[in-house]
Protein backbone atom coordinates (compact mmCIF):
# COMPACT_ATOMS: atom_id res chain seq x y z
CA UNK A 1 109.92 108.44 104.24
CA UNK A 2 105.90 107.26 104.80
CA UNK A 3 104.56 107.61 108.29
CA UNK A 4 101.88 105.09 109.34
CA UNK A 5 100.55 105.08 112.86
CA UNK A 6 104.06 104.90 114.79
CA UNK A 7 105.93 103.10 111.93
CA UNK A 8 108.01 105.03 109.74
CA UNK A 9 108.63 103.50 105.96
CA UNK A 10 111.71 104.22 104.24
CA UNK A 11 111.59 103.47 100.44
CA UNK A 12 114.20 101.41 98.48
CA UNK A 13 114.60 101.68 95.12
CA UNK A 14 114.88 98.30 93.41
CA UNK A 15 117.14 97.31 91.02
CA UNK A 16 115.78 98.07 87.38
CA UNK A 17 114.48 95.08 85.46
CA UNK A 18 115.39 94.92 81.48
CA UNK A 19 114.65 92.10 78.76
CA UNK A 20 116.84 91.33 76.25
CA UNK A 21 117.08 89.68 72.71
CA UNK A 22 115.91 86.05 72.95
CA UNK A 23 119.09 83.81 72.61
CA UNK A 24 121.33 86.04 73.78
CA UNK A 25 123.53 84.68 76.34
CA UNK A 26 126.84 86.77 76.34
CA UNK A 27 127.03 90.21 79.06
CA UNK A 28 129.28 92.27 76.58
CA UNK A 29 127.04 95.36 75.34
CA UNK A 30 123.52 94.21 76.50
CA UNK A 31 121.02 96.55 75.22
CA UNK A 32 117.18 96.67 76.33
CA UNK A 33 114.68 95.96 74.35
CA UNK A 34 112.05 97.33 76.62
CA UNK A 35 111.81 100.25 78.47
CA UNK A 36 113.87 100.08 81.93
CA UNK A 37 111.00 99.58 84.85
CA UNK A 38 112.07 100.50 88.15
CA UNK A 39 110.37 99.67 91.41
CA UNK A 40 110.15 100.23 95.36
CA UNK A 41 110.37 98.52 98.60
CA UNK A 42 108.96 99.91 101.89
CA UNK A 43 110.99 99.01 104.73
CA UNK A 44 109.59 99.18 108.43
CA UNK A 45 112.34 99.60 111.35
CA UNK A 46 111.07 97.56 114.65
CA UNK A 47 113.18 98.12 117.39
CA UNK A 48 113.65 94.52 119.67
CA UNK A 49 115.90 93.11 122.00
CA UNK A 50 118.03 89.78 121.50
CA UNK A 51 118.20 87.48 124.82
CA UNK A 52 120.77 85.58 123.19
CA UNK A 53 117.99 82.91 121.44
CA UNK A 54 115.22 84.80 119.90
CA UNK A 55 114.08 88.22 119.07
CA UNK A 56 111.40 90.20 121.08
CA UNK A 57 110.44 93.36 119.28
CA UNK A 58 109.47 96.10 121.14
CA UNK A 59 106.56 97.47 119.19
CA UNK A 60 103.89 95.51 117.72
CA UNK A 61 104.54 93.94 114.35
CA UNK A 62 101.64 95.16 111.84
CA UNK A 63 102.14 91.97 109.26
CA UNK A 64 100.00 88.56 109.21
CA UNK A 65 102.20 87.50 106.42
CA UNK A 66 105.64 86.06 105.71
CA UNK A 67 107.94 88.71 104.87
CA UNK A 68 111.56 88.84 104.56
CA UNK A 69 113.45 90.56 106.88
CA UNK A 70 116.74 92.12 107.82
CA UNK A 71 118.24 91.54 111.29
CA UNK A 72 120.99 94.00 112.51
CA UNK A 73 123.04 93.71 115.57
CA UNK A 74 124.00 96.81 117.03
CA UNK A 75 126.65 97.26 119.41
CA UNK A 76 126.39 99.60 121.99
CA UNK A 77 129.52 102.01 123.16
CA UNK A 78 129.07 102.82 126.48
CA UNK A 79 131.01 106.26 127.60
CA UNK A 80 132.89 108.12 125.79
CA UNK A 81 135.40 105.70 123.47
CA UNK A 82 138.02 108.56 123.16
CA UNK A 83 138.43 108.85 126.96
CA UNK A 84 140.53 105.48 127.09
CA UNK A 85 142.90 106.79 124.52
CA UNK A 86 143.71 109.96 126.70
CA UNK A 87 142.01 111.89 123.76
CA UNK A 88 139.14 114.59 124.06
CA UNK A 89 136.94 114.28 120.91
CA UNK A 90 135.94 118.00 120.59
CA UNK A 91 139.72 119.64 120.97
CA UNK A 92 140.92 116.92 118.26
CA UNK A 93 138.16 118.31 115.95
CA UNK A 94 138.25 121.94 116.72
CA UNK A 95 139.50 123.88 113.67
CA UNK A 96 139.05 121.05 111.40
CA UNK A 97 137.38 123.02 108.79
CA UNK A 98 139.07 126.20 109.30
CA UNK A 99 138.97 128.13 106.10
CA UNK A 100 136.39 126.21 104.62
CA UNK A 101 133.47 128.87 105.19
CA UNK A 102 131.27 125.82 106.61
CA UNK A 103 129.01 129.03 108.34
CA UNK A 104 128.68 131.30 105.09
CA UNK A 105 127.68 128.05 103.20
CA UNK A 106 124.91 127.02 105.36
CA UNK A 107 123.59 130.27 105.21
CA UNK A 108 123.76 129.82 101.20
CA UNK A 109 122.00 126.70 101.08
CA UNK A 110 119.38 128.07 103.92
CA UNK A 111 118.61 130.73 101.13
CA UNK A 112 118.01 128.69 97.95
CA UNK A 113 116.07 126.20 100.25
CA UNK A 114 114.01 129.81 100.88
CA UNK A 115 113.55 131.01 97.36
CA UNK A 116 112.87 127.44 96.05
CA UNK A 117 109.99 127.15 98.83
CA UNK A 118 109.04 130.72 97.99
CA UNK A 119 108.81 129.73 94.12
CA UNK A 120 107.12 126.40 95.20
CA UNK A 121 104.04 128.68 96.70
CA UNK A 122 103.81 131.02 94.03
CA UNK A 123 103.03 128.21 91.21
């Protein structure tokens, strides 16, 4: 992720682009002809608010420019969703991963993320 200001960018790989032989028309065992290019998109999450016929954002937008855009409705779930089922969310998960040494794993991973930052330094 890019920071800029108070915007944060996520990149998105693009699909790759190929070329192939000229005349060729049929999908069965395309090969490139060209090396595979591969780009990236930035994408810039806005927060806004709908008032049921346009879109206020809630920061300012830093484009002039056309751009395309993604619009994404979220639904909010007020409370707790498991209370109206009778059902306490923590107790049904509790022991869900007994046996599966979730802890000792962690601690694994926190380790090679140690000695590969270690190693990192000492180049």
């Amino acid at each position: 992720m890019l920071q800029h200001g108070m915007h944060t960018y996520t990149p998105i790989p693009k699909p790759p682009s190929t070329t192939f032989p000229a005349g060729r028309t049929s999908s069965k065992k395309l090969t490139a002809t060209k090396p595979v290019t591969l780009w990236e998109m930035k994408m810039l999450t806005i927060k806004g608010i709908y008032d049921g016929q346009k879109i206020e954002p809630l920061k300012e937008i830093p484009f002039k420019k056309k751009k395309k855009v993604v619009i994404t409705f979220l639904d909010e779930v007020r409370g707790n969703a498991g209370s109206e089922l009778g059902i306490d969310p923590i107790e049904a998960l509790r022991g869900c991963a007994k046996g599966s040494n979730l802890t000792e794993k962690l601690m694994q991973s926190r380790r090679e993320d140690m000695e590969l930052e270690e190693a990192k330094w000492k180049k």
